[in-house]
Every structure is written in structure tokens, then in C-alpha cells.
N, C-alpha and C. Protein backbone atom coordinates (compact mmCIF):
# COMPACT_ATOMS: atom_id res chain seq x y z
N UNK A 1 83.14 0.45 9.81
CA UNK A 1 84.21 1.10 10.55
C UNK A 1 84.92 2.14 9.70
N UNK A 2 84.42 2.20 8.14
CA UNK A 2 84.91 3.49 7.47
C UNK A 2 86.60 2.99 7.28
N UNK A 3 86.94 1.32 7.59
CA UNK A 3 88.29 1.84 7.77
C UNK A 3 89.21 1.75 8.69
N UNK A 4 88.55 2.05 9.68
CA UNK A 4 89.68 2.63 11.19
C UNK A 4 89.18 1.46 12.50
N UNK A 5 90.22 0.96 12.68
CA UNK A 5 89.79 0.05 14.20
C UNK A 5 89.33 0.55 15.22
N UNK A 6 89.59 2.19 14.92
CA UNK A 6 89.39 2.47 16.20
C UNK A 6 87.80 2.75 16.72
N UNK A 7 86.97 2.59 15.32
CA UNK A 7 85.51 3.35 15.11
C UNK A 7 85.09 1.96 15.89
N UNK A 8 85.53 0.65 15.40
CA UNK A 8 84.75 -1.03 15.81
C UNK A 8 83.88 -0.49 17.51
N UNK A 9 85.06 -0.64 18.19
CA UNK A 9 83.65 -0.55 19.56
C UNK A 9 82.64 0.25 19.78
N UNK A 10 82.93 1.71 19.07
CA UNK A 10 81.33 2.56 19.17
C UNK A 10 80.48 2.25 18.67
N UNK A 11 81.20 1.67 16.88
CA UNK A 11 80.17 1.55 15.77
C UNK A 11 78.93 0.23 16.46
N UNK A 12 80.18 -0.88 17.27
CA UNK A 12 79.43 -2.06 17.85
C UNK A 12 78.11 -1.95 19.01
N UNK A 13 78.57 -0.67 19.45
CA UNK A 13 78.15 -0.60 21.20
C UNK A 13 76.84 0.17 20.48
N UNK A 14 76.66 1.00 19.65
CA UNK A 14 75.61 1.44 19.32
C UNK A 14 74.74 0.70 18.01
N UNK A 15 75.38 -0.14 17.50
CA UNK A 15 74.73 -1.35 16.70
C UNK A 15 73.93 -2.28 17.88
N UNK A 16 74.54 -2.65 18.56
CA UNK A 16 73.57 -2.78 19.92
C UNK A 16 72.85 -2.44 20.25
N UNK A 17 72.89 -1.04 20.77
CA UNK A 17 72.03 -0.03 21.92
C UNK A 17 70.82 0.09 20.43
N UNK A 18 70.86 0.14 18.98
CA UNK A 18 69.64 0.40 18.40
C UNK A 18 69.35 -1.35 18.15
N UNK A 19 69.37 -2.23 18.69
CA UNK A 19 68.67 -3.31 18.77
C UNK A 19 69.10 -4.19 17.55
N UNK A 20 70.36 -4.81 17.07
CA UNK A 20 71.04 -5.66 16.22
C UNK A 20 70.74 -6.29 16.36
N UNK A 21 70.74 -7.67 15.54
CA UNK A 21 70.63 -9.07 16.18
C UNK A 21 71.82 -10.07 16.13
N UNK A 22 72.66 -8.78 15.10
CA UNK A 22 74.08 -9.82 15.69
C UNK A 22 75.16 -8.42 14.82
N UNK A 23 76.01 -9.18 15.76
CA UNK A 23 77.47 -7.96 15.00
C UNK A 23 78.94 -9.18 13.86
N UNK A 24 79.27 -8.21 12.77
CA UNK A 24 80.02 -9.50 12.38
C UNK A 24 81.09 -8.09 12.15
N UNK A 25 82.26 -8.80 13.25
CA UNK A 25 83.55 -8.13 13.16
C UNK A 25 84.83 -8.33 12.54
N UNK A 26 85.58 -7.82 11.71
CA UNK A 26 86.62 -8.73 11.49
C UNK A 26 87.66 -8.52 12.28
N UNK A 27 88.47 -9.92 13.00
CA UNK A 27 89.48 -9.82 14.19
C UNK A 27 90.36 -10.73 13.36
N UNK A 28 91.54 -9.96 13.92
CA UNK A 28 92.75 -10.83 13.61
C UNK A 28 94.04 -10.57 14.62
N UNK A 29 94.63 -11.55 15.37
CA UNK A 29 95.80 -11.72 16.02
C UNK A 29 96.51 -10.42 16.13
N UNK A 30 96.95 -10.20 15.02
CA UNK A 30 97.73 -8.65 14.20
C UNK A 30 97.51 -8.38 13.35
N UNK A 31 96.67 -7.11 13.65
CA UNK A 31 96.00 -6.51 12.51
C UNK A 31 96.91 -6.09 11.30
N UNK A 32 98.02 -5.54 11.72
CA UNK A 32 99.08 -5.15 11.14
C UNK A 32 99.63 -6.12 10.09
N UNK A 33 99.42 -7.18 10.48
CA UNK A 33 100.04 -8.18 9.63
C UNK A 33 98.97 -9.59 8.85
N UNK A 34 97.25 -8.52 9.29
CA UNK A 34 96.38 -9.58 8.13
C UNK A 34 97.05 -9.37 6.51
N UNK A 35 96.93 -9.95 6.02
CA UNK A 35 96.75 -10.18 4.52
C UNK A 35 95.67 -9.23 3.98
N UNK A 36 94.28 -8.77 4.73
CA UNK A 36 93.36 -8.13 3.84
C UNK A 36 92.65 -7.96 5.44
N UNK A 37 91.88 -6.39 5.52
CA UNK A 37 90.97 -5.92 6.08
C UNK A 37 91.94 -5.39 7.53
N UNK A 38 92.88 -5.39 7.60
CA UNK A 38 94.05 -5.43 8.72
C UNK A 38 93.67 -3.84 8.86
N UNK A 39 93.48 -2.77 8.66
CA UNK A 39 93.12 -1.37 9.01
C UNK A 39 91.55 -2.00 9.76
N UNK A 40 90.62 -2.18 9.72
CA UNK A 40 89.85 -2.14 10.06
C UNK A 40 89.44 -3.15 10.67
N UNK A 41 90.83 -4.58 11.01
CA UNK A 41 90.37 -5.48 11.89
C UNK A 41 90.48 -5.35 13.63
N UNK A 42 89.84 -5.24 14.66
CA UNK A 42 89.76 -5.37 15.71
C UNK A 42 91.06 -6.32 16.17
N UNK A 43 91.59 -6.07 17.20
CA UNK A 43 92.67 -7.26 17.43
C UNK A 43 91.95 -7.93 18.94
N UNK A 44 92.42 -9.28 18.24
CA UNK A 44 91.94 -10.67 18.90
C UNK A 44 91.64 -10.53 20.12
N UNK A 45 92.80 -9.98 20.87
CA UNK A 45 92.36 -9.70 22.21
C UNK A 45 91.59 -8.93 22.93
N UNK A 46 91.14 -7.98 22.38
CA UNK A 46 90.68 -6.46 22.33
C UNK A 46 88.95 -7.42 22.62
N UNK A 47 88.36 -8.11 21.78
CA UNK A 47 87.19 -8.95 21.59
C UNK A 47 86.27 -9.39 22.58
N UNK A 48 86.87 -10.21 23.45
CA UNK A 48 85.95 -9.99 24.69
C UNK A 48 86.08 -9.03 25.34
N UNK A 49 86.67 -8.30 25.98
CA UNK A 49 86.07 -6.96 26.65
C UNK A 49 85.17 -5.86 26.05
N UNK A 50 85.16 -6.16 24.27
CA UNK A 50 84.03 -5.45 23.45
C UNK A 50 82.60 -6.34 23.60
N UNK A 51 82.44 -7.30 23.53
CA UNK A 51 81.67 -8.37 23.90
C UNK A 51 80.95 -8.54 25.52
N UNK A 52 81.49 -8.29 25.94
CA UNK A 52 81.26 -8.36 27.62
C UNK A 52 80.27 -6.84 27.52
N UNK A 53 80.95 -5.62 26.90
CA UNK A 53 80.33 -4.46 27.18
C UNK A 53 79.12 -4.63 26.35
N UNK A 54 79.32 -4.99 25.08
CA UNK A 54 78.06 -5.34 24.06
C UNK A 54 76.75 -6.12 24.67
N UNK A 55 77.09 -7.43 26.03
CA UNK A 55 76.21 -8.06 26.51
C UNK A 55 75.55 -7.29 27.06
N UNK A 56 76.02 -6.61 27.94
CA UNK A 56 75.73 -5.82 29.01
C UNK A 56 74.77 -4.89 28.85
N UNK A 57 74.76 -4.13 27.83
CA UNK A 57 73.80 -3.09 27.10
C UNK A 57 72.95 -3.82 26.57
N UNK A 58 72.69 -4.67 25.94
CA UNK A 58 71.98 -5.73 25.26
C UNK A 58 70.92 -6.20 26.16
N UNK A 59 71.94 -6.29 27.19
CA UNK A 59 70.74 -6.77 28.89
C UNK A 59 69.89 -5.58 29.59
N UNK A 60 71.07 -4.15 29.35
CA UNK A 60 69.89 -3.25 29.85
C UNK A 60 68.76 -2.64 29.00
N UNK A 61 69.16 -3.42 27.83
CA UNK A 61 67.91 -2.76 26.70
C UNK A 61 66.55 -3.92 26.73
N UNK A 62 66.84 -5.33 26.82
CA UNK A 62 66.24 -6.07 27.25
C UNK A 62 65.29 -6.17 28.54
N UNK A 63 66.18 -5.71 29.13
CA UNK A 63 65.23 -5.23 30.83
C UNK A 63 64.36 -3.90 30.32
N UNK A 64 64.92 -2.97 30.16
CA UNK A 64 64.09 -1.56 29.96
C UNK A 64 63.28 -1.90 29.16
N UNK A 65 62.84 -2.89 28.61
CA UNK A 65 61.76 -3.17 27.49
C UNK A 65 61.31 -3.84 27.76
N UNK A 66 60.73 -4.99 29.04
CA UNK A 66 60.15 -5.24 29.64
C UNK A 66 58.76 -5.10 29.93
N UNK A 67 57.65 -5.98 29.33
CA UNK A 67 56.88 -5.58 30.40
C UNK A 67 56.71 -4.91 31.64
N UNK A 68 56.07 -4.13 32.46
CA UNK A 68 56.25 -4.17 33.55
C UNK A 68 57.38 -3.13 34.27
N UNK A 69 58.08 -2.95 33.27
CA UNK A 69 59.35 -1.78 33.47
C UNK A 69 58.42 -0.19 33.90
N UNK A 70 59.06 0.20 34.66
CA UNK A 70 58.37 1.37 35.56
C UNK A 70 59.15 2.42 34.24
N UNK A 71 57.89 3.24 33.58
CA UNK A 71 58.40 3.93 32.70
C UNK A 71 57.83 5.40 33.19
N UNK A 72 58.42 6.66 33.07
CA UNK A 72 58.03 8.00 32.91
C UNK A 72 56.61 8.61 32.89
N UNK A 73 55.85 9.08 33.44
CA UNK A 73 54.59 9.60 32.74
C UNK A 73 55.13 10.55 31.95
N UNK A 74 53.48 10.50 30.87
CA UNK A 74 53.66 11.11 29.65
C UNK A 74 53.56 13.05 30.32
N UNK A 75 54.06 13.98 29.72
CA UNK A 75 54.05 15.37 30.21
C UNK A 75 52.41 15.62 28.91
């Protein structure tokens, strides 16, 4: 995240979309008031709705890779 909370959900959503096998975030209640990593922790609540979107892509990368998935002809 370089740092900045605000980078966590892209950096996550595209740690995803190139095929992760897991994300390790640091969350805390108030970021403002961790002890250590508090600039660059995600806040607690913020987590599942990053998670929910993270599944979600995870599922359409899973489907599109599919056997059987109706893909493009080659030009």
C-alpha cells in the first residue's frame, strides 16, 4: 500500500483480478490510533465490503476460466 489506506482496495482488487491465493491486510478499529502500521491499516469496517468485491471478481475470474467458457476467435 506504499503507505496510504487509501491504495488497500485497488492494490487488493487487482491482487485478485491477477490470480492471488490470498490477501493479508492490516485492519484495525482506528487506524488513527494503532500503535504501528495505522497509515496503512484498512479500518475494520471498511473489510467486508472490500471482501465481498474481492469474492466477486475471484468468481468472475473463476468462471471465465472455465472449461467450456465461450471464448473469442483468434483474428
Amino acid at each position: 500500500s506504499s503507505g496510504e489506506r487509501e491504495m488497500v482496495p485497488y492494490l487488493a482488487r487487482a491482487a485478485v483480478a491477477a490470480g492471488c491465493d490470498a490477501l493479508f491486510l492490516e485492519v484495525h478499529p482506528r487506524p488513527e490510533e494503532a500503535l504501528s502500521d495505522g497509515p496503512n491499516a484498512l479500518r475494520l469496517d471498511d473489510l467486508p465490503a472490500l471482501l465481498r468485491v474481492c469474492l466477486r471478481i475471484r468468481e468472475a475470474i473463476t468462471i471465465a476460466n472455465a472449461p467450456g467458457y465461450p471464448r473469442p476467435a483468434h483474428a
